[in-house]
C-alpha atoms as a PDB file:
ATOM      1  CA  UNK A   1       0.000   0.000   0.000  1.00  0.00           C
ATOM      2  CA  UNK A   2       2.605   2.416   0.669  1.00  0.00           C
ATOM      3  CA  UNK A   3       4.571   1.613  -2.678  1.00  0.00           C
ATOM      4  CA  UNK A   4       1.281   2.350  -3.969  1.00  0.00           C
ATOM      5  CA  UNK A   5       1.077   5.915  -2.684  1.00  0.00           C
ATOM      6  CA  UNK A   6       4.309   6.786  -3.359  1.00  0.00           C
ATOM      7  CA  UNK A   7       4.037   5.779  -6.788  1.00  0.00           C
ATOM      8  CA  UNK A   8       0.589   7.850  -7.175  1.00  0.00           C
ATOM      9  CA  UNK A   9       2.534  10.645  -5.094  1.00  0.00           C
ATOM     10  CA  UNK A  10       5.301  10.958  -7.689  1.00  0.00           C
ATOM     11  CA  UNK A  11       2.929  10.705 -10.814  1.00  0.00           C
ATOM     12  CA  UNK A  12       0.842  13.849  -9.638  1.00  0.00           C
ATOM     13  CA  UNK A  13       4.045  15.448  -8.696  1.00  0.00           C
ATOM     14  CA  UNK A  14       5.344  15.598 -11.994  1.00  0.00           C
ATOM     15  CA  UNK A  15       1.923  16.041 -13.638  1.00  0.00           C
ATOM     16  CA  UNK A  16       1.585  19.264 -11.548  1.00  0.00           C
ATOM     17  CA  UNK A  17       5.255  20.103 -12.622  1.00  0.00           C
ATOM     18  CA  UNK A  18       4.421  20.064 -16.290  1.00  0.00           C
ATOM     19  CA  UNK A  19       1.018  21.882 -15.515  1.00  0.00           C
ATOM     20  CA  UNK A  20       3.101  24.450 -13.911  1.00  0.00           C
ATOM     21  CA  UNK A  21       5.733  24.828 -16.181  1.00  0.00           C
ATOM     22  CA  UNK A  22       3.439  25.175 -18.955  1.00  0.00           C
ATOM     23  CA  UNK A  23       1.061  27.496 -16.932  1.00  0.00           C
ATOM     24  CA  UNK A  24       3.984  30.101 -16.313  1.00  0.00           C
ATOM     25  CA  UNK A  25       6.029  29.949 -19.668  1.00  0.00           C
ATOM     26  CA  UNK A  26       3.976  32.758 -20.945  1.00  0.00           C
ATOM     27  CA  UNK A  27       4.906  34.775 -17.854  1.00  0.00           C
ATOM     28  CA  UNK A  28       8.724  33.780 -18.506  1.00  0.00           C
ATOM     29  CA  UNK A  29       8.250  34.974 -21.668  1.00  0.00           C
ATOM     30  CA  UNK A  30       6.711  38.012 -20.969  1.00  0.00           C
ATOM     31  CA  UNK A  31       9.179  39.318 -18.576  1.00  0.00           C
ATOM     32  CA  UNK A  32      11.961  38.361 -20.651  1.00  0.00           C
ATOM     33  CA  UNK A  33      10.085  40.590 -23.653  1.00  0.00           C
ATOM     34  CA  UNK A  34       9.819  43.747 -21.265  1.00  0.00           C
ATOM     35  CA  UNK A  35      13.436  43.459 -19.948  1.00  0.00           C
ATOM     36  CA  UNK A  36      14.312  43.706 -23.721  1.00  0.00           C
ATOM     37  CA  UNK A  37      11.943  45.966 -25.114  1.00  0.00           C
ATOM     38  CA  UNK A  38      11.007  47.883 -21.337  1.00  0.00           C
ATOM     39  CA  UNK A  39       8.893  50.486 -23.949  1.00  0.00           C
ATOM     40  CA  UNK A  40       6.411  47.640 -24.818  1.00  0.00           C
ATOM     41  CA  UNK A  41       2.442  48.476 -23.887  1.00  0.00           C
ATOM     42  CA  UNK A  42       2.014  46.120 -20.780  1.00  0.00           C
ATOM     43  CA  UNK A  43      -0.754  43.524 -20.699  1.00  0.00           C
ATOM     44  CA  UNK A  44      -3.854  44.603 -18.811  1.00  0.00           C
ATOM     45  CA  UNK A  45      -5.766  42.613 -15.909  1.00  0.00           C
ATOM     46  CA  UNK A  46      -7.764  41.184 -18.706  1.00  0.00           C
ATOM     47  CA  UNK A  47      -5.565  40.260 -20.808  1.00  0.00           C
ATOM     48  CA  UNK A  48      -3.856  38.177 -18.084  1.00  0.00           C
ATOM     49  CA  UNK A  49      -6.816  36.852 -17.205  1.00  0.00           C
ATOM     50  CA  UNK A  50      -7.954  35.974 -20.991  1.00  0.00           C
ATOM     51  CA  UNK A  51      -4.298  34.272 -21.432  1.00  0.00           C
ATOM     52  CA  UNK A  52      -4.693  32.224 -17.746  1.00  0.00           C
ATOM     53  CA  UNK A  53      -7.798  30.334 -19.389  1.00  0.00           C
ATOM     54  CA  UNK A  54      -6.298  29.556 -22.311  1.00  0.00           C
ATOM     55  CA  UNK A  55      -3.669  28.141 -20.822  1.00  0.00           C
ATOM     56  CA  UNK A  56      -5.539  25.812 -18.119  1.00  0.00           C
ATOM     57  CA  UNK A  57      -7.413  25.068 -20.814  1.00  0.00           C
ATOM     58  CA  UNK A  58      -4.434  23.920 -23.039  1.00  0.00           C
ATOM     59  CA  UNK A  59      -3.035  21.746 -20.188  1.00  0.00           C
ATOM     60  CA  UNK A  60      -6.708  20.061 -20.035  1.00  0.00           C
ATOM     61  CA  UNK A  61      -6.800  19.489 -23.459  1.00  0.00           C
ATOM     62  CA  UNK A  62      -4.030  17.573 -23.547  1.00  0.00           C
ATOM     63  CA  UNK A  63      -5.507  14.854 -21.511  1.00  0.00           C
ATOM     64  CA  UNK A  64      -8.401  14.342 -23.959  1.00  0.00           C
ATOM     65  CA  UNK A  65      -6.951  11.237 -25.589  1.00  0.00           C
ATOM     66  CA  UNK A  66      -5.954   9.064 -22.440  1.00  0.00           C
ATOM     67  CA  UNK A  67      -9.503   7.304 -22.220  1.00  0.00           C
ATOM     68  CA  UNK A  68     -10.645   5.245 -25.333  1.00  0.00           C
ATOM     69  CA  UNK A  69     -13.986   6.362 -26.436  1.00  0.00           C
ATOM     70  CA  UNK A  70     -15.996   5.489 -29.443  1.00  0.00           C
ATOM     71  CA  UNK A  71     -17.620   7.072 -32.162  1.00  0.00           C
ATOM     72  CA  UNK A  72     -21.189   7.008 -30.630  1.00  0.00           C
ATOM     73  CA  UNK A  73     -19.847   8.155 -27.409  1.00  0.00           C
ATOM     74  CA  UNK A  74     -18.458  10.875 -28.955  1.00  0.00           C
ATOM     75  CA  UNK A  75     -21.007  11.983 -30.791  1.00  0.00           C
ATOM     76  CA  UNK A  76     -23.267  11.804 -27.763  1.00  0.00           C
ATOM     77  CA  UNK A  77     -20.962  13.776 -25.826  1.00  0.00           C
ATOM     78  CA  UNK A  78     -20.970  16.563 -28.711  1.00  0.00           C
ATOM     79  CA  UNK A  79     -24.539  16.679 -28.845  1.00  0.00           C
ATOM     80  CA  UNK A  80     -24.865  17.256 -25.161  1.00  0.00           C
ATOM     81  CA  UNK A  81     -22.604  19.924 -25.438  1.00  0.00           C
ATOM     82  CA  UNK A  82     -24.438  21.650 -28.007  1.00  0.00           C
ATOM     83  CA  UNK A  83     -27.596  21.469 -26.185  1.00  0.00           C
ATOM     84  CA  UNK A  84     -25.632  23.178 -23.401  1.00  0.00           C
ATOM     85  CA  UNK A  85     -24.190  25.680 -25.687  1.00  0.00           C
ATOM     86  CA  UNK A  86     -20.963  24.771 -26.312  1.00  0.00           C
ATOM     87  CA  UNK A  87     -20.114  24.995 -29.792  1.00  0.00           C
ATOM     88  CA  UNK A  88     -16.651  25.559 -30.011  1.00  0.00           C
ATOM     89  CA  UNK A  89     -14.172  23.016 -31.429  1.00  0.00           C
ATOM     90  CA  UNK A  90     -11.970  22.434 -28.313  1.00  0.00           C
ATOM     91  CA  UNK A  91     -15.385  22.002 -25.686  1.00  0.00           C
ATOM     92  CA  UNK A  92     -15.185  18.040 -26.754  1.00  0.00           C
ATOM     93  CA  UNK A  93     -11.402  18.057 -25.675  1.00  0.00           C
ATOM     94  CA  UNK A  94     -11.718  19.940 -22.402  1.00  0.00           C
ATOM     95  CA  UNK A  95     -14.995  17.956 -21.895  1.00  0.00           C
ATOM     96  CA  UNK A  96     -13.375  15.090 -22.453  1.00  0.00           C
ATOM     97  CA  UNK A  97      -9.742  16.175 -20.409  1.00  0.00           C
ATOM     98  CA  UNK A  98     -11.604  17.338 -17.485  1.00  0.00           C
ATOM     99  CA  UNK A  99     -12.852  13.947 -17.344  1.00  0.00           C
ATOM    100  CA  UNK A 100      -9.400  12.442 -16.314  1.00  0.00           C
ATOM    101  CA  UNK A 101      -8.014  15.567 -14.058  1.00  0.00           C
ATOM    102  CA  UNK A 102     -11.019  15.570 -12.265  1.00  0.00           C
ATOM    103  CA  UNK A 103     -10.000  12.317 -10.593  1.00  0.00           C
ATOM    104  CA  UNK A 104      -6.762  13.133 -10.433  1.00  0.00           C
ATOM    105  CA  UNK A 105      -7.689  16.204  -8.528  1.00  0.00           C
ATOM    106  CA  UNK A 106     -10.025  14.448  -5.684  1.00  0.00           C
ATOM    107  CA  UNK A 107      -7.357  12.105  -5.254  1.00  0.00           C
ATOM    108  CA  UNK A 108      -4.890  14.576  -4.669  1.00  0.00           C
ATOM    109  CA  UNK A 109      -7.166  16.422  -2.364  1.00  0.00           C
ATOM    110  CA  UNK A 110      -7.700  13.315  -0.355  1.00  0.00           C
ATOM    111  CA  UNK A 111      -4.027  12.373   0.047  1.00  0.00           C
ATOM    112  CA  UNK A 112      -3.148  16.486   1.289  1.00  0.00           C
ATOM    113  CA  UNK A 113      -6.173  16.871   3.612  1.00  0.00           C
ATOM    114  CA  UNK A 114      -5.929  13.018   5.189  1.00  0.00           C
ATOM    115  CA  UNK A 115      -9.047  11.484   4.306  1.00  0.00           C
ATOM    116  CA  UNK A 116      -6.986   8.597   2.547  1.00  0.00           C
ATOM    117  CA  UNK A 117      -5.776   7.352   5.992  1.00  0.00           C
ATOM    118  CA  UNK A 118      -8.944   5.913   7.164  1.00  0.00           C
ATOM    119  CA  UNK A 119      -9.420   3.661   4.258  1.00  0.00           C
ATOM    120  CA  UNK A 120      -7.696   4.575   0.999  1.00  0.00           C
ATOM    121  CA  UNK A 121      -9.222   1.438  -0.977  1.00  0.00           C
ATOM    122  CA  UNK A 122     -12.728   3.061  -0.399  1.00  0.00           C
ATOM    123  CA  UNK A 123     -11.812   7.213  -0.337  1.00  0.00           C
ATOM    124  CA  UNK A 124      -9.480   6.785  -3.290  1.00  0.00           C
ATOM    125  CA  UNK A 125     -12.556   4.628  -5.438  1.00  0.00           C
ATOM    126  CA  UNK A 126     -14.930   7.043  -4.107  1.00  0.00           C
ATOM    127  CA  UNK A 127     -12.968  10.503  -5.401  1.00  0.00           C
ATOM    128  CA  UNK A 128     -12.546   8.501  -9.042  1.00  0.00           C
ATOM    129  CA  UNK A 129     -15.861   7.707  -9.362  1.00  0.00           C
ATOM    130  CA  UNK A 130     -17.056  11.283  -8.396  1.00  0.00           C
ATOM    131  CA  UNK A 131     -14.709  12.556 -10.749  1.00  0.00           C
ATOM    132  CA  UNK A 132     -15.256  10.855 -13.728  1.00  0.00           C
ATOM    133  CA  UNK A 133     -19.066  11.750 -13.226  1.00  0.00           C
ATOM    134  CA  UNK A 134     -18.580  15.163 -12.054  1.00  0.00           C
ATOM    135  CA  UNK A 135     -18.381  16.626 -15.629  1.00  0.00           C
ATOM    136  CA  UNK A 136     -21.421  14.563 -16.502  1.00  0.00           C
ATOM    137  CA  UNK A 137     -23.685  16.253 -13.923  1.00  0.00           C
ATOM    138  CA  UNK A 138     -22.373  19.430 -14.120  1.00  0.00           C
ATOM    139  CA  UNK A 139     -23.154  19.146 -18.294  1.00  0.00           C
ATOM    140  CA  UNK A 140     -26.326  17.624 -17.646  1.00  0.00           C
ATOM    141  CA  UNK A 141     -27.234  20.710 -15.057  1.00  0.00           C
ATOM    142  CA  UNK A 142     -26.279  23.215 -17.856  1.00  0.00           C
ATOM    143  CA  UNK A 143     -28.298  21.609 -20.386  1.00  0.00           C
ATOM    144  CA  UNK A 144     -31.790  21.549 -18.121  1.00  0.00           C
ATOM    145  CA  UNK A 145     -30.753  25.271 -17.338  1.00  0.00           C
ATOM    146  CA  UNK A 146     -30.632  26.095 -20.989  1.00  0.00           C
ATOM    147  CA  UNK A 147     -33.460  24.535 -22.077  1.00  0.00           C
ATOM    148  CA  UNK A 148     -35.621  25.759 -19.294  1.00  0.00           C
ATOM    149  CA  UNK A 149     -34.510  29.485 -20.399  1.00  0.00           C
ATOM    150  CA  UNK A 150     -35.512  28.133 -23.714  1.00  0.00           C
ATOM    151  CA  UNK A 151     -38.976  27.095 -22.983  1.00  0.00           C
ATOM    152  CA  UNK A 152     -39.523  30.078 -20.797  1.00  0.00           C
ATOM    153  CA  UNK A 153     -38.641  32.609 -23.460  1.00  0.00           C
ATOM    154  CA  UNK A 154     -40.406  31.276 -26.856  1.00  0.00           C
ATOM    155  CA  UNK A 155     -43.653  33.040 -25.856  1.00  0.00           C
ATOM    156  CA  UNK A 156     -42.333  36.025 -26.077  1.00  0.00           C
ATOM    157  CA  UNK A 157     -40.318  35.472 -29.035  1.00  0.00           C
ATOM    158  CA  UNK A 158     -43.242  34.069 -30.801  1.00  0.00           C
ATOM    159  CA  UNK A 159     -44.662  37.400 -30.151  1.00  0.00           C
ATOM    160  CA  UNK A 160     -42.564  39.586 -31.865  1.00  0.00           C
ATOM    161  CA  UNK A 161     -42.054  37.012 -34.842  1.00  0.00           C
ATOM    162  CA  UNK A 162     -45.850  37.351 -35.538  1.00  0.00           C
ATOM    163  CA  UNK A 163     -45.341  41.354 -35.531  1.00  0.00           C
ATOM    164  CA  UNK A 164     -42.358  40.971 -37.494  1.00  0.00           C
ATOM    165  CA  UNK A 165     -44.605  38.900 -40.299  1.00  0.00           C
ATOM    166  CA  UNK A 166     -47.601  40.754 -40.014  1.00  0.00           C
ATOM    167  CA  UNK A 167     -45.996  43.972 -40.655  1.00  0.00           C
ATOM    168  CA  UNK A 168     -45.012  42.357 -43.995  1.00  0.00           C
ATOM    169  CA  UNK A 169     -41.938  40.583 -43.448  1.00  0.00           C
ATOM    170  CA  UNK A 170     -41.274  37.150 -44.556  1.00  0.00           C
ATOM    171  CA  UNK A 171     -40.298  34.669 -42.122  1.00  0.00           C
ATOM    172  CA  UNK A 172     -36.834  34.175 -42.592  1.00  0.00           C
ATOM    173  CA  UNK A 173     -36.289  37.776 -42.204  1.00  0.00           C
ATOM    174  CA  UNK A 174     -38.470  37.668 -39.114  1.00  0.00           C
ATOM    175  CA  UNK A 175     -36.518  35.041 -37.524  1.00  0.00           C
ATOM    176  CA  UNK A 176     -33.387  37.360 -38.466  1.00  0.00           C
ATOM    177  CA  UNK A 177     -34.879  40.402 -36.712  1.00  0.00           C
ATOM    178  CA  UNK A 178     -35.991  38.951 -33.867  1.00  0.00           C
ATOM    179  CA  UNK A 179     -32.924  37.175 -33.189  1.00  0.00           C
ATOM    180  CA  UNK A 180     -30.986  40.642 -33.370  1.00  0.00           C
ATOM    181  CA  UNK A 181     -33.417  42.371 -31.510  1.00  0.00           C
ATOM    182  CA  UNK A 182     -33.950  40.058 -28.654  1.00  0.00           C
ATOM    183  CA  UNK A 183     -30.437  38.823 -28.203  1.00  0.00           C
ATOM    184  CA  UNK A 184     -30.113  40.300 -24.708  1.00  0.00           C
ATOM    185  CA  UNK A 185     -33.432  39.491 -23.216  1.00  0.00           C
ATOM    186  CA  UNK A 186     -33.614  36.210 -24.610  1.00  0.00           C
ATOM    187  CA  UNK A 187     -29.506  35.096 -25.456  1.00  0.00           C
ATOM    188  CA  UNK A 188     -30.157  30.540 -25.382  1.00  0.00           C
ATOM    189  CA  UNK A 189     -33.153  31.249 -28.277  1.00  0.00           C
ATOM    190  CA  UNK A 190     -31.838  33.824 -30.605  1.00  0.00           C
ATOM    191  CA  UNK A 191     -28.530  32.028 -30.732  1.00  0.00           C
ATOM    192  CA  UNK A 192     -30.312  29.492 -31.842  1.00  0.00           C
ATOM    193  CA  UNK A 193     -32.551  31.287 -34.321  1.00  0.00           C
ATOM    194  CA  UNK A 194     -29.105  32.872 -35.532  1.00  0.00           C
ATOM    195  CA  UNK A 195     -27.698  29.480 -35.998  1.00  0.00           C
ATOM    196  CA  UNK A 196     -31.536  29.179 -38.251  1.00  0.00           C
ATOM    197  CA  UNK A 197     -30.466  32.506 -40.264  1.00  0.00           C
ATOM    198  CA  UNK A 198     -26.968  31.322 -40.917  1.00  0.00           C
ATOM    199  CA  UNK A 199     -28.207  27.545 -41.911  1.00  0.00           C
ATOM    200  CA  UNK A 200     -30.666  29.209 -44.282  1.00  0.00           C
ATOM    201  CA  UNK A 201     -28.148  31.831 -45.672  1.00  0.00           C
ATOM    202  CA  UNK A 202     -25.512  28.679 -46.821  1.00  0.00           C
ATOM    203  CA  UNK A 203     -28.903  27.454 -48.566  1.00  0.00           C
ATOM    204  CA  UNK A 204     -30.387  24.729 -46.590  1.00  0.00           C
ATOM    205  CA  UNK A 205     -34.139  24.187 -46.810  1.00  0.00           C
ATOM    206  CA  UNK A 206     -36.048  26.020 -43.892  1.00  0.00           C
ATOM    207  CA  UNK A 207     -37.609  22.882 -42.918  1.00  0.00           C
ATOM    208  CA  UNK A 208     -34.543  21.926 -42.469  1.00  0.00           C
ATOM    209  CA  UNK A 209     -32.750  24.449 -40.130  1.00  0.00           C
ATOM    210  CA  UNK A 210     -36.081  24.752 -37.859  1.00  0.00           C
ATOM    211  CA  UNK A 211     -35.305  20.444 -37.513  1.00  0.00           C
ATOM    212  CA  UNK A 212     -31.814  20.993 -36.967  1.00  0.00           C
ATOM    213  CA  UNK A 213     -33.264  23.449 -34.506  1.00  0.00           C
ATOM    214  CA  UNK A 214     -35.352  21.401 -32.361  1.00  0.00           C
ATOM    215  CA  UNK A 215     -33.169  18.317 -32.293  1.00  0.00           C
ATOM    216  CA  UNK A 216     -30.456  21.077 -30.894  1.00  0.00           C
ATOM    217  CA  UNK A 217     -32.402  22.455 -28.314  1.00  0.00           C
ATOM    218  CA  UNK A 218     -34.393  18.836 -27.121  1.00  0.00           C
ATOM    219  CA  UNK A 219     -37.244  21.169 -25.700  1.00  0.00           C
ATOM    220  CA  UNK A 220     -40.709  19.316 -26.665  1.00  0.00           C
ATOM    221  CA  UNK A 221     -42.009  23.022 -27.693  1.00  0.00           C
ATOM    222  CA  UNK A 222     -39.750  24.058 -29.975  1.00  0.00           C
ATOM    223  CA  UNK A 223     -40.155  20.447 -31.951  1.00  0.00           C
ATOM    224  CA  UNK A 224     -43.816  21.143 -31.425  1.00  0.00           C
ATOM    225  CA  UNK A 225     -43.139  24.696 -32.900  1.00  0.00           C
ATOM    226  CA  UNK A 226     -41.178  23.252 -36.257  1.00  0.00           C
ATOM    227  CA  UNK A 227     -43.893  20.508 -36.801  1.00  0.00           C
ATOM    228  CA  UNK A 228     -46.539  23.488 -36.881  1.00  0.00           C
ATOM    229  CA  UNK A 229     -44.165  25.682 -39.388  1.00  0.00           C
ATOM    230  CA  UNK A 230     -43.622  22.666 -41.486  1.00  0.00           C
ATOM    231  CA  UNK A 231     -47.311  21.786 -41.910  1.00  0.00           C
ATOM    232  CA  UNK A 232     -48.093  25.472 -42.228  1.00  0.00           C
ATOM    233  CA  UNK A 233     -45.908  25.534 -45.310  1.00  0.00           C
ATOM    234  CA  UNK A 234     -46.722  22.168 -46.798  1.00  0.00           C
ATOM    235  CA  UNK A 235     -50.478  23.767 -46.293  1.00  0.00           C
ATOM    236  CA  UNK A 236     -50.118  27.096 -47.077  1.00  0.00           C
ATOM    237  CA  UNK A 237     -51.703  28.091 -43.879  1.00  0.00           C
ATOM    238  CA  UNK A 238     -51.412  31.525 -42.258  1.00  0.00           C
ATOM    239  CA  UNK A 239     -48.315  31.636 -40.349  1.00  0.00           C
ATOM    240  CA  UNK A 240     -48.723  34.594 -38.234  1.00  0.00           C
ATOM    241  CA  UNK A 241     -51.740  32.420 -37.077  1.00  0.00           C
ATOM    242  CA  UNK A 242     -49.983  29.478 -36.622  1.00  0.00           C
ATOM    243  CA  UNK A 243     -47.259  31.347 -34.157  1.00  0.00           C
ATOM    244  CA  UNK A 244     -50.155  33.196 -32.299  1.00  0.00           C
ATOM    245  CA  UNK A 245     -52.126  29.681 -31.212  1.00  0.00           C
ATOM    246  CA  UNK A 246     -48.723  28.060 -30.703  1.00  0.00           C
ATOM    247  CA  UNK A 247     -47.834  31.281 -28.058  1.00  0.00           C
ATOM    248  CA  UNK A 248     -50.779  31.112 -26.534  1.00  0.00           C
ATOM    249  CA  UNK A 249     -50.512  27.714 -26.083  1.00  0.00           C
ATOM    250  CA  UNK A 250     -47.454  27.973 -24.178  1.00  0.00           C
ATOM    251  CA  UNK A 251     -48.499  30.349 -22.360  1.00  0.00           C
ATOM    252  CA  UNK A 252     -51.788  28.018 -20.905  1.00  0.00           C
ATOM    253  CA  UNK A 253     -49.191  25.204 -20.591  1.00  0.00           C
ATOM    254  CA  UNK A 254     -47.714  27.890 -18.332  1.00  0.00           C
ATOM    255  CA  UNK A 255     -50.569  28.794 -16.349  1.00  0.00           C
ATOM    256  CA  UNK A 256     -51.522  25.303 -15.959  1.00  0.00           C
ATOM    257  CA  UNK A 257     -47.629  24.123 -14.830  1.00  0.00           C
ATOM    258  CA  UNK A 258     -47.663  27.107 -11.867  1.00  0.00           C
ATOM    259  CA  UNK A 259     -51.255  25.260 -10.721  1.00  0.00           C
ATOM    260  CA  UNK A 260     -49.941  21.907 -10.792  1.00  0.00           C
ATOM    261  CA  UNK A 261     -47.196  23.169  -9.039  1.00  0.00           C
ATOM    262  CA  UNK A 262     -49.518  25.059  -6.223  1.00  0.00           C
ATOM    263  CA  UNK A 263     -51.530  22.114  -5.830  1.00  0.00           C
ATOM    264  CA  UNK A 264     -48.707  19.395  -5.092  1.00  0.00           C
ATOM    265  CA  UNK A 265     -47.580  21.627  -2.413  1.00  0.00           C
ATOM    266  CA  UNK A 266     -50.296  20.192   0.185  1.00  0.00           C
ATOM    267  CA  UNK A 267     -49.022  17.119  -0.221  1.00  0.00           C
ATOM    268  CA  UNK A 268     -45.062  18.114  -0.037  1.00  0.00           C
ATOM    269  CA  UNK A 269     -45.812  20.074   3.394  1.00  0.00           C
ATOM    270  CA  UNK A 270     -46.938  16.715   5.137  1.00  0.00           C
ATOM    271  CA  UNK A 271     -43.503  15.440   5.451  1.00  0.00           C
ATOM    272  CA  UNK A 272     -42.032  18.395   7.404  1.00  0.00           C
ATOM    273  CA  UNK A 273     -45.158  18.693   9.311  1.00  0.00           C
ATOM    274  CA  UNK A 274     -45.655  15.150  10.821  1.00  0.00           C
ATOM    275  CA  UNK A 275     -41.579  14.945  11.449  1.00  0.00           C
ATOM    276  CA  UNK A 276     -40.598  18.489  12.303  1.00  0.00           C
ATOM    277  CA  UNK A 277     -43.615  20.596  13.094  1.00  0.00           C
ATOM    278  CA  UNK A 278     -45.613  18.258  14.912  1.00  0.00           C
ATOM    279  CA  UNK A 279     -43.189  16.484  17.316  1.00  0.00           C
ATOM    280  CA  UNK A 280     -41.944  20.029  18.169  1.00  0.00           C
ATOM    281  CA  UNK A 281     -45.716  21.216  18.833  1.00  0.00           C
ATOM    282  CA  UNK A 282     -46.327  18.381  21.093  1.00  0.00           C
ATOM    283  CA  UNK A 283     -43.323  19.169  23.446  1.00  0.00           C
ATOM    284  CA  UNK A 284     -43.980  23.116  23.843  1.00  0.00           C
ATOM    285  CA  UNK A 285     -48.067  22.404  24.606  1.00  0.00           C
ATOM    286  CA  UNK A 286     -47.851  18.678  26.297  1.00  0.00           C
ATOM    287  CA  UNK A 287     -44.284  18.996  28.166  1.00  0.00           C
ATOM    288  CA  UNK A 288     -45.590  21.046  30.779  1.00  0.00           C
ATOM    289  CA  UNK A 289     -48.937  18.974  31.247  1.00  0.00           C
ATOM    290  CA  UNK A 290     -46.134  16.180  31.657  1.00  0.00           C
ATOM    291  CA  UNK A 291     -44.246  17.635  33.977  1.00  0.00           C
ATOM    292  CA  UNK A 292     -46.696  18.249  36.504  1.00  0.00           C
ATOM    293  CA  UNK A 293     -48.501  14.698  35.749  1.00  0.00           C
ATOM    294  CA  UNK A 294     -44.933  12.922  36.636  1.00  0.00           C
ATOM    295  CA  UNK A 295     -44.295  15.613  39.708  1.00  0.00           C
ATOM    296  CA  UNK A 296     -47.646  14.338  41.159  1.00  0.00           C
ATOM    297  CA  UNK A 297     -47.350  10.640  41.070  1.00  0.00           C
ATOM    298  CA  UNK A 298     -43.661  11.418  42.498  1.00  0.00           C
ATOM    299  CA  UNK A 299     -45.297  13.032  45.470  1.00  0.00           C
ATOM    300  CA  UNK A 300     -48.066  10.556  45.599  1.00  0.00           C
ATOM    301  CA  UNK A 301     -45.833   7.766  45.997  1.00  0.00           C
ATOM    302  CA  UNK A 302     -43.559   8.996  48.139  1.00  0.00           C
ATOM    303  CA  UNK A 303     -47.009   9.655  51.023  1.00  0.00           C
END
């Protein structure tokens, strides 16, 4: 067991070596620059900061290829992260790298603070297992937090799409104007409806793009949304129409979700009641009535 520890203690020593070496050349190298060139415009706060992320992110890309993973599990992993909003090409590899520091990590945080002494087989299992799924849950948490903005905000997109195409616009151009117009109110939908524009703009089919939309997003509203435009154009229905009963829609699905939500709250305030409230009410009002019932038998007994 000890040649065990030693040998993990020397690995993460010279992982954290590299991680620092690599983490500070571009210090090195910047205070090497301003002793030769001492007129150079100095790097701002930001700038540091900006250049910090890249690097920790550098060092955890490097660790994306130590696990074996397949093709499905990659592409799994890449839709997931575009659900979440990560679109960029190295989220996969820092996804993926974060995957194997993460252990490392909890290990090495067991072994400093002591935890490790009281049974390593167990506390060392336990902080690989948490880290291998920490990056799962925290992705998974990011994607229900996206979509719920999602589904919060298409009502009020809807809205202004219909005013957009009732004040003559078509619907690709709607779709382009709402997107710039509510991109700080609503920022998770109208980077979606930009991705929409831009898929329509290299020339794909709009039923297309609003697909590519929903299976994006994975909110049941927006693929009920695209199945509505789709018909609506295979029909030649009114689409200004079709948006306002899908928004109003929503917005009963809304009304009716709060109720639900009202209503189950009876039933949730049972539990604290019967093993919190309760026991607590009994020994303010019946403690006293006990007292003096045990006091009186005492002095009962003892005539």
């Amino acid at each position: 067991m000890a040649f065990a520890v030693i040998s993990f203690s020397i690995v993460f020593l010279l992982i954290t070596s590299g991680g620092l070496i690599l983490f500070y050349r571009e210090a090195m190298l910047q205070r090497i620059s301003d002793v030769i060139n001492p007129n150079r415009k100095k790097k701002t706060l930001l700038d540091t900061i900006q250049q910090t992320g890249l690097t920790i992110g550098g060092v955890v890309e490097r660790f994306d290829n130590v696990l074996p993973r397949s093709k499905a599990e990659l592409s799994n992993t890449l839709q997931r992260l575009n659900r979440a909003g990560y679109r960029q090409e190295s989220a996969l590899k820092m996804f993926n790298g974060s995957k194997v520091l993460m252990p490392l990590v909890l290990c090495a945080v067991a072994l400093v603070s002591g935890l490790a002494k009281f049974n390593p087989l167990v506390i060392y299992g336990v902080c690989l297992g948490l880290g291998f799924l920490a990056p799962d849950f925290w992705l998974g948490r990011r994607i229900k937090a996206r979509q719920y903005q999602i589904r919060k905000g298409l009502p009020d997109v809807l809205d202004l799409l219909i005013i957009c195409i009732e004040a003559g616009l078509s619907l690709d151009q709607a779709t382009s104007r709402t997107a710039e117009e509510l991109k700080l109110a609503q920022p998770e939908l109208c980077d979606e409806l930009m991705v929409v524009v831009l898929e329509q703009r290299a020339g794909r089919p709009r039923s297309d793009t609003w697909k590519n939309m929903s299976d994006r997003t994975g909110v049941e509203s927006v693929r009920n949304l695209t199945s509505m435009l789709v018909q609506s154009e295979q029909f030649g229905t009114s689409i200004a129409k079709t948006l306002r009963i899908h928004s109003d829609t929503l917005r009963t699905q809304r009304v009716q979700q709060v109720e639900e939500a009202a209503a189950k709250t009876t039933i949730k305030l049972i539990f604290p009641l019967v093993f919190f409230i309760f026991p607590a009410l009994f020994v303010v009002v019946l403690g006293p009535a006990a007292i003096m019932m045990v006091d009186a038998f005492t002095n009962t007994f003892k005539q």
